[in-house]
C-alpha atoms as a PDB file:
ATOM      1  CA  UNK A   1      32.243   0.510   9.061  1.00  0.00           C
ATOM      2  CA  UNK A   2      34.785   0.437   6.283  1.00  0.00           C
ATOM      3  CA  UNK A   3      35.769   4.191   4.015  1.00  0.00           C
ATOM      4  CA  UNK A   4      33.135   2.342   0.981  1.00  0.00           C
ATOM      5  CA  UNK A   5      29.837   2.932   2.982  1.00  0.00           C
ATOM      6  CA  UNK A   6      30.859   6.420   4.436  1.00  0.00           C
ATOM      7  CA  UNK A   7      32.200   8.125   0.909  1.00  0.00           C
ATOM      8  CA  UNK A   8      29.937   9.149  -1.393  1.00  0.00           C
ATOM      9  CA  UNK A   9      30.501   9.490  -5.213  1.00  0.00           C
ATOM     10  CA  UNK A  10      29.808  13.175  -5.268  1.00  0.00           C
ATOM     11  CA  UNK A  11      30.731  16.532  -3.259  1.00  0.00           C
ATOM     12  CA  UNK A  12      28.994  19.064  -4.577  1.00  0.00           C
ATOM     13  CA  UNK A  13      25.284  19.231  -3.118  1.00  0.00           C
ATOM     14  CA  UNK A  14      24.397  20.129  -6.925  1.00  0.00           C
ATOM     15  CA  UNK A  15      25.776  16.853  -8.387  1.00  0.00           C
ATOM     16  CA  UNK A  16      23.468  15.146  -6.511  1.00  0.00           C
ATOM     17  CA  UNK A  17      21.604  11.870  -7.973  1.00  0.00           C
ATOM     18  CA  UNK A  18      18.510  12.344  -8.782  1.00  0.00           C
ATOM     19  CA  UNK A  19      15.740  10.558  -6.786  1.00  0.00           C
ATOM     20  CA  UNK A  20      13.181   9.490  -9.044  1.00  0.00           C
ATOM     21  CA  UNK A  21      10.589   6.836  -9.275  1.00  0.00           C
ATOM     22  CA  UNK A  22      12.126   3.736  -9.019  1.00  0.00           C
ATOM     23  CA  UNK A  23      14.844   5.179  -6.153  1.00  0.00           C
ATOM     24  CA  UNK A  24      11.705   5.462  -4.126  1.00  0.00           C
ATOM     25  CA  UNK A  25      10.251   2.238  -4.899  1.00  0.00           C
ATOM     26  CA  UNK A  26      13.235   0.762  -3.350  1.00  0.00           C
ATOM     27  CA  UNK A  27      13.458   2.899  -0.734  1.00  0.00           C
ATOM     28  CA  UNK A  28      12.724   1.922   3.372  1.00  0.00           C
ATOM     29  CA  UNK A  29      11.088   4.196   5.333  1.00  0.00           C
ATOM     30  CA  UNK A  30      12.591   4.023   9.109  1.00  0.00           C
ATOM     31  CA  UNK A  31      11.933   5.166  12.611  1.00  0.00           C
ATOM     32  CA  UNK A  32      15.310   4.999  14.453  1.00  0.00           C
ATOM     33  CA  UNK A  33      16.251   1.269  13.788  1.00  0.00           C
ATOM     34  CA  UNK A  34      12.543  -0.250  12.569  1.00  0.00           C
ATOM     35  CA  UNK A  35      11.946  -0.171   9.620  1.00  0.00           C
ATOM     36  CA  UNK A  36       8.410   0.118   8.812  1.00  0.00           C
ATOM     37  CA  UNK A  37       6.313  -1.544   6.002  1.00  0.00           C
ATOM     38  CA  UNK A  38       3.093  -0.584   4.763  1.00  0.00           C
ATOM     39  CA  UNK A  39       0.409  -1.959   2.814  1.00  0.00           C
ATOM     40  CA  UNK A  40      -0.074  -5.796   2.759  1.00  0.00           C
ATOM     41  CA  UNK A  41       2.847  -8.512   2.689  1.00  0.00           C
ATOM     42  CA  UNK A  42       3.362  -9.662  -1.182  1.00  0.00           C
ATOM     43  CA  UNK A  43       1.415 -13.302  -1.962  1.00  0.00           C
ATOM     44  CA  UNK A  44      -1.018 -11.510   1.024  1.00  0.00           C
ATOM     45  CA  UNK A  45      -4.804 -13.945  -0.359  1.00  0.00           C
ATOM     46  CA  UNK A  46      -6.202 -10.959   0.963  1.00  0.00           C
ATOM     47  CA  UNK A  47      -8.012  -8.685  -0.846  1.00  0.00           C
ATOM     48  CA  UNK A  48      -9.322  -4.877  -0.452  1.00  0.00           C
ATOM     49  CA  UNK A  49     -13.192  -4.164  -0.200  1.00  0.00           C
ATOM     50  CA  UNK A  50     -15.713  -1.736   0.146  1.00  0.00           C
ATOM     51  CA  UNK A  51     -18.307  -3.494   2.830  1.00  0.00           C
ATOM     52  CA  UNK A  52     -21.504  -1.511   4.792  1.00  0.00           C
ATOM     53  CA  UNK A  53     -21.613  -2.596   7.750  1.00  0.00           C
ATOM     54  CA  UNK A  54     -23.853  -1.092  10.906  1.00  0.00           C
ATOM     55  CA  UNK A  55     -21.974   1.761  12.972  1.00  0.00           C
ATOM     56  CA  UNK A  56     -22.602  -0.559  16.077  1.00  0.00           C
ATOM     57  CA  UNK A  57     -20.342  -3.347  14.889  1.00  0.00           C
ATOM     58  CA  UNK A  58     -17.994  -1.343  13.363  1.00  0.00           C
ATOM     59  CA  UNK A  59     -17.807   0.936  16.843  1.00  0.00           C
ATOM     60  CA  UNK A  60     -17.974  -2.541  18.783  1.00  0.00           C
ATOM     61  CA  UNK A  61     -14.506  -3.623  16.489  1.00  0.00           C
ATOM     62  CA  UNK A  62     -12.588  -0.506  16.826  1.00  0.00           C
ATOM     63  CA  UNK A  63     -13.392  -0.363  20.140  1.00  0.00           C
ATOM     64  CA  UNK A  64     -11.392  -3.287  20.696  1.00  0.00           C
ATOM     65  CA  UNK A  65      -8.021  -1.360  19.509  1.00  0.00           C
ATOM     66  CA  UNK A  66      -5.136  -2.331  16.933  1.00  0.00           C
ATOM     67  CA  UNK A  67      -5.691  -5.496  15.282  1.00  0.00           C
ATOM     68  CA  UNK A  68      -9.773  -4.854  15.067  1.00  0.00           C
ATOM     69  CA  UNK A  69      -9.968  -5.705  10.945  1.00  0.00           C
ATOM     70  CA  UNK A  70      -8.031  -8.881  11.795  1.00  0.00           C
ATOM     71  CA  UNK A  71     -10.862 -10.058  13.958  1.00  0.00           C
ATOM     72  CA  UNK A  72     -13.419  -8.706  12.620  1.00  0.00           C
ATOM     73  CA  UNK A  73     -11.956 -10.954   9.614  1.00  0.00           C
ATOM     74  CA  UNK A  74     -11.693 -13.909  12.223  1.00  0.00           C
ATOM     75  CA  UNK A  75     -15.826 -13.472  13.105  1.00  0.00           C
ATOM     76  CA  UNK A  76     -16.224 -13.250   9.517  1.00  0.00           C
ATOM     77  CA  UNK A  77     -14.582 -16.407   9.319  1.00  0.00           C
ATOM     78  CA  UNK A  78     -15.917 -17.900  11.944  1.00  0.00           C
ATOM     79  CA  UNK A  79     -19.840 -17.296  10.697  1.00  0.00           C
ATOM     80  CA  UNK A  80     -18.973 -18.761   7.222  1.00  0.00           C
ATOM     81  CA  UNK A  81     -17.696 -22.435   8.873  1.00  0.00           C
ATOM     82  CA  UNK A  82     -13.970 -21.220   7.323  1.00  0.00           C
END
């Protein structure tokens, strides 16, 4: 690590930058070394919907653990000969 990453521009905690709206648009959020994205990928086809489904298949789905709207999206599929 070279003196440029480590320094910073200020020293006084009250000349700090401030963090507004576009710093946190940038901004990664990080556990250790992952860093962790939210939300879907950009150029993602897919799209956000409200859907009523029966507590039974929705149970039956979740059941399953992580990854259930993925195939519950693959049955979905699968039913409309995609």
């Amino acid at each position: 690590m070279n003196g440029k990453d480590t320094e910073s521009s200020w020293v006084d905690p009250d000349d700090a930058p401030e963090l507004d709206d576009e710093w946190f648009e940038r901004a990664e959020l990080r556990i250790g070394d992952k860093v962790i994205r939210r939300g879907r990928p950009r150029g993602s086809a897919k799209r956000l919907v409200s859907l009523r489904l029966d507590q039974a298949v929705l149970d039956h789905y979740r059941a399953s653990g992580p990854g259930w709207q993925t195939r519950l999206n693959e049955a979905l599929r699968k039913a409309a000969g995609l």
